[in-house]
Protein backbone atom coordinates (compact mmCIF):
# COMPACT_ATOMS: atom_id res chain seq x y z
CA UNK A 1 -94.21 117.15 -168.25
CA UNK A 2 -92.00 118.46 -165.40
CA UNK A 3 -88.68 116.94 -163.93
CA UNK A 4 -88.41 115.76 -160.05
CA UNK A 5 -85.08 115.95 -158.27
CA UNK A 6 -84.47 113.93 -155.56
CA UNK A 7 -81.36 114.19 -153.36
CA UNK A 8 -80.07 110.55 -152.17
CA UNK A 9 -76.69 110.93 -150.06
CA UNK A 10 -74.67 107.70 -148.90
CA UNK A 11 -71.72 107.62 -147.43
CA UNK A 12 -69.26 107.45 -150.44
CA UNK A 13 -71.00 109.75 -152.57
CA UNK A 14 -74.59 111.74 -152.97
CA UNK A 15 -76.79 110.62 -156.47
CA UNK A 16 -79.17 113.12 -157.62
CA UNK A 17 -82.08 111.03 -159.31
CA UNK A 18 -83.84 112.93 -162.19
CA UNK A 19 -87.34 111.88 -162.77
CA UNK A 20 -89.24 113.27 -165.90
CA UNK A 21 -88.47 115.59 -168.55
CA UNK A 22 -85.00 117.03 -168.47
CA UNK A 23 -85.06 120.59 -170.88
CA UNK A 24 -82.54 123.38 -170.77
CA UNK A 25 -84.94 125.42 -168.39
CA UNK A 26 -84.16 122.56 -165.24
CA UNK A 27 -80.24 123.33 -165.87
CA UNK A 28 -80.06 125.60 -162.95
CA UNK A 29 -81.93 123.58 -160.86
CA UNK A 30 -79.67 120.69 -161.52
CA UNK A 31 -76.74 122.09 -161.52
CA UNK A 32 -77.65 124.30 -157.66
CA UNK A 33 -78.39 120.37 -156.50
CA UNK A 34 -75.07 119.37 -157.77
CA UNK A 35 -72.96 122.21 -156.24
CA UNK A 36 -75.00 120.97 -152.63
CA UNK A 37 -74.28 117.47 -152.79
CA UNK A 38 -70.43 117.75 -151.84
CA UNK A 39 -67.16 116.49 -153.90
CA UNK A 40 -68.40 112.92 -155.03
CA UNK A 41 -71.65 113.34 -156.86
CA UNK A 42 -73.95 110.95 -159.46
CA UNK A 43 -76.82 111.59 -161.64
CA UNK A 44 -79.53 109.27 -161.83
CA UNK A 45 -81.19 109.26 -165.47
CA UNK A 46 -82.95 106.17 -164.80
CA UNK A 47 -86.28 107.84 -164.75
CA UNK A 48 -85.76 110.42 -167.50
CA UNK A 49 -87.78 110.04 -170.62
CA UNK A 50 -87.19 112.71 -172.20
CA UNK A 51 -84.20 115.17 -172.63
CA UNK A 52 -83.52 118.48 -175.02
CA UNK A 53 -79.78 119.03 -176.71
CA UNK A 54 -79.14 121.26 -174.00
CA UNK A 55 -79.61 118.70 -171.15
CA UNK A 56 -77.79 116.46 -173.45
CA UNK A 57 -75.22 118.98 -173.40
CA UNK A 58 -75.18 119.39 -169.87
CA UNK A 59 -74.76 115.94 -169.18
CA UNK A 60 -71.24 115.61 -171.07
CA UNK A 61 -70.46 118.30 -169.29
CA UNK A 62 -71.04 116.87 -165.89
CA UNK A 63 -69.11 113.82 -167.07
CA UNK A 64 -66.13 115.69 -168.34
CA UNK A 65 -65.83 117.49 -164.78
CA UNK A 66 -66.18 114.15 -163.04
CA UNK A 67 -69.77 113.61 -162.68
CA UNK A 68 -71.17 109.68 -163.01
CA UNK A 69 -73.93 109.63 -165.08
CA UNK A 70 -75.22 106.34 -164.27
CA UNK A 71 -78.52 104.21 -165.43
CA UNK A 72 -79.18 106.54 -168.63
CA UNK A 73 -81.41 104.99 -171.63
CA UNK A 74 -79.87 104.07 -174.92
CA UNK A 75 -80.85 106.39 -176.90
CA UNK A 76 -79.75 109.63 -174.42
CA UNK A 77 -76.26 108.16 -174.04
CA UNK A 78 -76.39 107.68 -177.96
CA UNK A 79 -77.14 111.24 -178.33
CA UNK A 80 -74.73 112.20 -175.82
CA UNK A 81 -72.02 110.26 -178.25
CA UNK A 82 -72.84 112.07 -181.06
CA UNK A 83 -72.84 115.26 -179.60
CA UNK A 84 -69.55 114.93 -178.09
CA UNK A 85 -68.20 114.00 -181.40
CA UNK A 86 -70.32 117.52 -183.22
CA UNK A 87 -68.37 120.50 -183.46
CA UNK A 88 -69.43 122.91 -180.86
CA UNK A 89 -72.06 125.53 -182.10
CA UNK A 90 -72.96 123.40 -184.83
CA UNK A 91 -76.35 122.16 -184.81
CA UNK A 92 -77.15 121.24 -189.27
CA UNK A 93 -74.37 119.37 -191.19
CA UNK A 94 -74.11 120.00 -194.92
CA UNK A 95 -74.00 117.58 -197.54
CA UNK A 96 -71.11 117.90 -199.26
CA UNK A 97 -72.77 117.90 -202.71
CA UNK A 98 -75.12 121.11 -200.93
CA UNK A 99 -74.71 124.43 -202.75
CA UNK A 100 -74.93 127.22 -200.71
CA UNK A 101 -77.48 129.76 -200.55
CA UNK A 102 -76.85 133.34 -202.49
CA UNK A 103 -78.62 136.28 -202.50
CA UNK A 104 -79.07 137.92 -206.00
CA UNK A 105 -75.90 139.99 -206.03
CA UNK A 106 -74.01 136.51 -205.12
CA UNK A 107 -73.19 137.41 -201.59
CA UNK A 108 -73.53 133.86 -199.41
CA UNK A 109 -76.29 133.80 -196.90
């Protein structure tokens, strides 16, 4: 599945509408089409149906720099919730009750 930028610009503001798949490897793409659309810019999601962590990623960035993300499905803006609230770099939680793993001499992998 591939992703499909479109370009929409209005008078108040220009919305990029994604349409597809949105994986890390459309990041540049996305981000080129932001930088071009001028100082008030929006992100259509309504026609994304699927998205990886790093578009998820992305996405909270755009918002924290002043980007609209607007029309996004549950479960991406879900994700995008949780993520924000992950400490950065981590990707696997621990249970608590977890022992770590040691190599024979004791040393923690």
């Amino acid at each position: 599945m591939t992703l499909k930028i479109e370009r929409l610009s209005g008078k108040r503001r220009t919305q990029i509408r994604l349409s597809g798949a949105f994986r890390s490897e459309h990041l540049d793409q996305v981000r080129a089409e932001i930088e071009g659309g001028g100082p008030r810019v929006a992100l259509d999601l309504e026609e994304v149906d699927l998205v990886d962590v790093e578009g998820v990623r992305f996405l909270n960035a755009c918002e924290a720099e002043g980007i609209s993300v607007l029309r996004c499905s549950p479960y991406i803006r879900e994700w995008m919730s949780r993520e924000q609230g992950r400490p950065k770099g981590s990707t696997h939680k621990r249970n608590k009750g977890q022992a770590r793993l040691e190599d024979e001499d004791g040393k923690h992998l």
